[in-house]
C-alpha atoms as a PDB file:
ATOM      1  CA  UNK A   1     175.683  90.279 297.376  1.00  0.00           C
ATOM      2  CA  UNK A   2     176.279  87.209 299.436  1.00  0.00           C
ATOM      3  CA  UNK A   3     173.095  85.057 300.496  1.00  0.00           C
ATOM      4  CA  UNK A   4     172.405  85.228 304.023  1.00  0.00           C
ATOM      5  CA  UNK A   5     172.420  82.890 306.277  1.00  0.00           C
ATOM      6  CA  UNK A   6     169.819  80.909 308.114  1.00  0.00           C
ATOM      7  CA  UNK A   7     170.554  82.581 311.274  1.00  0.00           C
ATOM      8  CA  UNK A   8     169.650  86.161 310.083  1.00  0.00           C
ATOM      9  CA  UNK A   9     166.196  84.817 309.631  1.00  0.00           C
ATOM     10  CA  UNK A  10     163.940  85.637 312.898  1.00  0.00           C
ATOM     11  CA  UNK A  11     161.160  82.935 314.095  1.00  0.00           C
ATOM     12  CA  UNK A  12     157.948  84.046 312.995  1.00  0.00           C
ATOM     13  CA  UNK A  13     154.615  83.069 313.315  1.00  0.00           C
ATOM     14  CA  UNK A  14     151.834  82.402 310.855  1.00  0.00           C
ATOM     15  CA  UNK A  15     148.059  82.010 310.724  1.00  0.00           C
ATOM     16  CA  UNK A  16     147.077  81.446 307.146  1.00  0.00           C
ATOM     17  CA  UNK A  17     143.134  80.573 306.098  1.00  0.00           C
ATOM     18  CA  UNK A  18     142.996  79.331 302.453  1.00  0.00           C
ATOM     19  CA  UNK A  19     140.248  77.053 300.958  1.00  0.00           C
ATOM     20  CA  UNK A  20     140.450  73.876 299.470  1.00  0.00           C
ATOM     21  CA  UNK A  21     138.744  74.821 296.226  1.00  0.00           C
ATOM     22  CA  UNK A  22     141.532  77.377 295.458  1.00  0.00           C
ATOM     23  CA  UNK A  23     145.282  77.722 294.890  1.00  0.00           C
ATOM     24  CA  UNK A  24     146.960  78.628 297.922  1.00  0.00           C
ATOM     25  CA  UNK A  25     149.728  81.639 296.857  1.00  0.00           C
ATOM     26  CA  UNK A  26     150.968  83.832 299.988  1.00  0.00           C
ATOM     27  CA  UNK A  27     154.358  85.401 300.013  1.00  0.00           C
ATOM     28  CA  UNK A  28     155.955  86.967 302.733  1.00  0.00           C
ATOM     29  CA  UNK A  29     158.838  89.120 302.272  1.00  0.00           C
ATOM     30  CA  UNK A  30     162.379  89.713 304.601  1.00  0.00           C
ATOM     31  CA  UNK A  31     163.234  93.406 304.564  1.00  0.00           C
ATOM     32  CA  UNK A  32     166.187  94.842 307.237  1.00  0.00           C
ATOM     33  CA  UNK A  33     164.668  96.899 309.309  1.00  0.00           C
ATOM     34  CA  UNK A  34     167.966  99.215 310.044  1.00  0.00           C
ATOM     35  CA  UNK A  35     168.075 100.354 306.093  1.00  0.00           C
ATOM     36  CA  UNK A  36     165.816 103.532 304.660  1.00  0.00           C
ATOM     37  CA  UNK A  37     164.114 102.397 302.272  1.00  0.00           C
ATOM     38  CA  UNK A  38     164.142  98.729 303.485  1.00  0.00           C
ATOM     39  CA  UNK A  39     166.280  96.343 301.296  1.00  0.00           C
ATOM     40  CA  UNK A  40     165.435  93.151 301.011  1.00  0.00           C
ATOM     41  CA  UNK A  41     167.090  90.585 302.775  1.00  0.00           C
ATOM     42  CA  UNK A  42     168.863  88.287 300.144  1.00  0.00           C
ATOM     43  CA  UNK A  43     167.906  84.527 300.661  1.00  0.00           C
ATOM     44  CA  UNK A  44     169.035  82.668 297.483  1.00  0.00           C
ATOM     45  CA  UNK A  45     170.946  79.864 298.832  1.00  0.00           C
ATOM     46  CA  UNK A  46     168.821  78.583 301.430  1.00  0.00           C
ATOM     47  CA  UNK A  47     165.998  76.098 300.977  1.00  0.00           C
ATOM     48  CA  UNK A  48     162.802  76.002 302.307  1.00  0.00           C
ATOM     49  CA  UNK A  49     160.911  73.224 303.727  1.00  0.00           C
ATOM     50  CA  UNK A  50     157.456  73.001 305.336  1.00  0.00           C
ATOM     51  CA  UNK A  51     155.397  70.194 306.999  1.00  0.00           C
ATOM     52  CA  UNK A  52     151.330  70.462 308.368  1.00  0.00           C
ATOM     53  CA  UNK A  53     149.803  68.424 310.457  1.00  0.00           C
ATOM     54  CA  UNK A  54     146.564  67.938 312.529  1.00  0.00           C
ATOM     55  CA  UNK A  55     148.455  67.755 315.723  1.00  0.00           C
ATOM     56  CA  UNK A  56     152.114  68.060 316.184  1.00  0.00           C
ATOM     57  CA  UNK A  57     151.979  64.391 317.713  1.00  0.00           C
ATOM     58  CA  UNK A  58     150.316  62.993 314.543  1.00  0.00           C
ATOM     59  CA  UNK A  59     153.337  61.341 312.089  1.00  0.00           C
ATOM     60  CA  UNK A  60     150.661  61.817 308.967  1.00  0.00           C
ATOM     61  CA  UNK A  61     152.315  64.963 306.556  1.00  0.00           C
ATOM     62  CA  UNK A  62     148.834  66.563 305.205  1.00  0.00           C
ATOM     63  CA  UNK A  63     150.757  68.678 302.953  1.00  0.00           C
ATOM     64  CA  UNK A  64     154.398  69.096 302.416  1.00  0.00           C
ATOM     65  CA  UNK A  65     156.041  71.783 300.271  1.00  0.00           C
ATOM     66  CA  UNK A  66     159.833  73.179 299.521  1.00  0.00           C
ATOM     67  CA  UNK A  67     161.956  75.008 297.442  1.00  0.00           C
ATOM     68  CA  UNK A  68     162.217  71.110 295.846  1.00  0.00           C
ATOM     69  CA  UNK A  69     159.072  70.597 294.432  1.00  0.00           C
ATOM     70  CA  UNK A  70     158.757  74.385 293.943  1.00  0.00           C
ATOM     71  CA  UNK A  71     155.478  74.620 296.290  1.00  0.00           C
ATOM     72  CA  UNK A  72     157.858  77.314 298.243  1.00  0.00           C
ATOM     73  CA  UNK A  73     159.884  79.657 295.777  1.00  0.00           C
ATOM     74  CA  UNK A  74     161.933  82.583 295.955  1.00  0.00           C
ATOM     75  CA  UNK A  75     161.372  85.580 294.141  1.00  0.00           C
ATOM     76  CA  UNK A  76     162.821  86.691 291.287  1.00  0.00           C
ATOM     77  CA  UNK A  77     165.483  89.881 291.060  1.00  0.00           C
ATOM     78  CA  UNK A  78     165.437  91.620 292.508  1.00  0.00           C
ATOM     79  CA  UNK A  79     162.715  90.630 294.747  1.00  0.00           C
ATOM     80  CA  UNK A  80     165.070  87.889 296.064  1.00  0.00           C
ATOM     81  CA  UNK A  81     163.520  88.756 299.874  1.00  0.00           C
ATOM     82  CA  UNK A  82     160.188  87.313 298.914  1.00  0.00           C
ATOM     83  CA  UNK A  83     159.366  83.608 300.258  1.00  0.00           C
ATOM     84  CA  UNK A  84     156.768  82.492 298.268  1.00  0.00           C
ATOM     85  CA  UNK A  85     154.074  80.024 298.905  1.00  0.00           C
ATOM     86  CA  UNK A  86     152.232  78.317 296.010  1.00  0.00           C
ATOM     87  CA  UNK A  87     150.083  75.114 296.173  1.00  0.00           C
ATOM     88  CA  UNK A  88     147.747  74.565 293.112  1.00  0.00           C
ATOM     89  CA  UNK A  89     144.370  73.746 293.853  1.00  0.00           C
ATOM     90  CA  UNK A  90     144.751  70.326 292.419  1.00  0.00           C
ATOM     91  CA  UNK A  91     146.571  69.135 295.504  1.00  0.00           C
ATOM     92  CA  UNK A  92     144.594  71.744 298.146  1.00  0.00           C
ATOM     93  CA  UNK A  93     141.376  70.219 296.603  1.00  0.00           C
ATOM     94  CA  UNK A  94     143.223  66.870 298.386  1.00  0.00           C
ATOM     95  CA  UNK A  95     142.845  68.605 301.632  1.00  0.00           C
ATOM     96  CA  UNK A  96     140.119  68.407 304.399  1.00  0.00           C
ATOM     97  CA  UNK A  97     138.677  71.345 305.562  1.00  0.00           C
ATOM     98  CA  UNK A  98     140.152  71.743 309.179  1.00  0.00           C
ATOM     99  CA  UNK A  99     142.716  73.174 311.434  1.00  0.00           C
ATOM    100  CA  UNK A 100     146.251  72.118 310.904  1.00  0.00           C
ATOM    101  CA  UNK A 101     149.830  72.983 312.337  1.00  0.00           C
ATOM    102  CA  UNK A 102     152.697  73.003 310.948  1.00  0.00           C
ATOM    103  CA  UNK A 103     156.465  74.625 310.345  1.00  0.00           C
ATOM    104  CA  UNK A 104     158.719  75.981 307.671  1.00  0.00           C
ATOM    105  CA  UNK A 105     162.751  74.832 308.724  1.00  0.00           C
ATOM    106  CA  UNK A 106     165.382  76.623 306.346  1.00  0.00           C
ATOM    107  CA  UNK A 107     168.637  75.306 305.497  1.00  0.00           C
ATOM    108  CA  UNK A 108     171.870  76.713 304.175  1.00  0.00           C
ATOM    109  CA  UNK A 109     175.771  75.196 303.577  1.00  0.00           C
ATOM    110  CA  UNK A 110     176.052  75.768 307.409  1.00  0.00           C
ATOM    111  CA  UNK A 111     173.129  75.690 309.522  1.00  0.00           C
ATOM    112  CA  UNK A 112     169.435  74.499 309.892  1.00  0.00           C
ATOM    113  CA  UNK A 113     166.622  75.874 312.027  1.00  0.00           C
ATOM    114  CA  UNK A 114     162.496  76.392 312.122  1.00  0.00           C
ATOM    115  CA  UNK A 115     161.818  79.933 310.673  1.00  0.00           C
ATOM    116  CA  UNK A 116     157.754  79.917 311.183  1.00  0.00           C
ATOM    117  CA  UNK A 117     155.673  77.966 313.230  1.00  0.00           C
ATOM    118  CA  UNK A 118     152.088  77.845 311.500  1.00  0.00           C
ATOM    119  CA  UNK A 119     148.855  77.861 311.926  1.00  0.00           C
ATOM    120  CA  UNK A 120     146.751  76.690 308.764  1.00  0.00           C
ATOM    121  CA  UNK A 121     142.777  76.782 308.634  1.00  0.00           C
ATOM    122  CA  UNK A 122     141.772  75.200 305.738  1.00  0.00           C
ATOM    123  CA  UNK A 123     138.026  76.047 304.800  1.00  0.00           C
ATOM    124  CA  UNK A 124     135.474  73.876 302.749  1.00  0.00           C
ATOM    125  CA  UNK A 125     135.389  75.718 299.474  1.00  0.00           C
ATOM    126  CA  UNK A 126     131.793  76.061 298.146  1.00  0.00           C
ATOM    127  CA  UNK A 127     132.121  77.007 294.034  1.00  0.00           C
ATOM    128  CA  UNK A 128     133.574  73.455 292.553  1.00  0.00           C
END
């Protein structure tokens, strides 16, 4: 199968709550819609790349994460339509509790866009 391309993946949003006492692992996963069962939609080839913020107009990253530094994976076949989000809790614990903001861009050979928009709560964790 040929990975798809940027543009087959629909904007999205998310609003994630994770604590800072806690690895933060989410995954989301692309399935076409016109197929019975779903398939998965195939995104090896594109990378993954996501910034948080307080505000949008504040230039501090809080946390960063990509394919890159493996903080955003994808899954393994043949779960290869599963975006995976994993940031140990030695760099959450790094975090302040708050509200943040924040977007995940994709890129392939061709093309790059935003794919979510986010919104992060990140809560005090109380067992240390």
């Amino acid at each position: 199968m040929m990975p798809t391309s940027v543009l087959a993946l629909p904007l999205a949003h998310l609003v994630i709550e994770v604590a800072n006492n806690e690895d933060w692992i989410d995954s989301l996963v692309y399935a076409v819609s016109d197929t019975d069962p779903p398939e998965q939609l195939d995104l090896r080839g594109i990378a993954f790349e996501m910034h948080l913020r307080r505000q949008p107009e504040i230039h501090e990253i809080v946390l960063a994460a990509s394919t890159m530094d493996r903080r955003l994976s994808i899954g393994s076949p043949p779960n290869v339509g599963f975006l995976i989000f994993y940031v140990p809790q030695e760099i959450m614990k790094g975090v302040w509790a708050g509200k943040y903001v924040g977007d995940v861009r994709a890129r392939d050979a061709e093309f790059e866009r935003v794919v979510f928009t986010v919104e992060l709560t990140v809560l005090e964790g109380i067992t240390r």
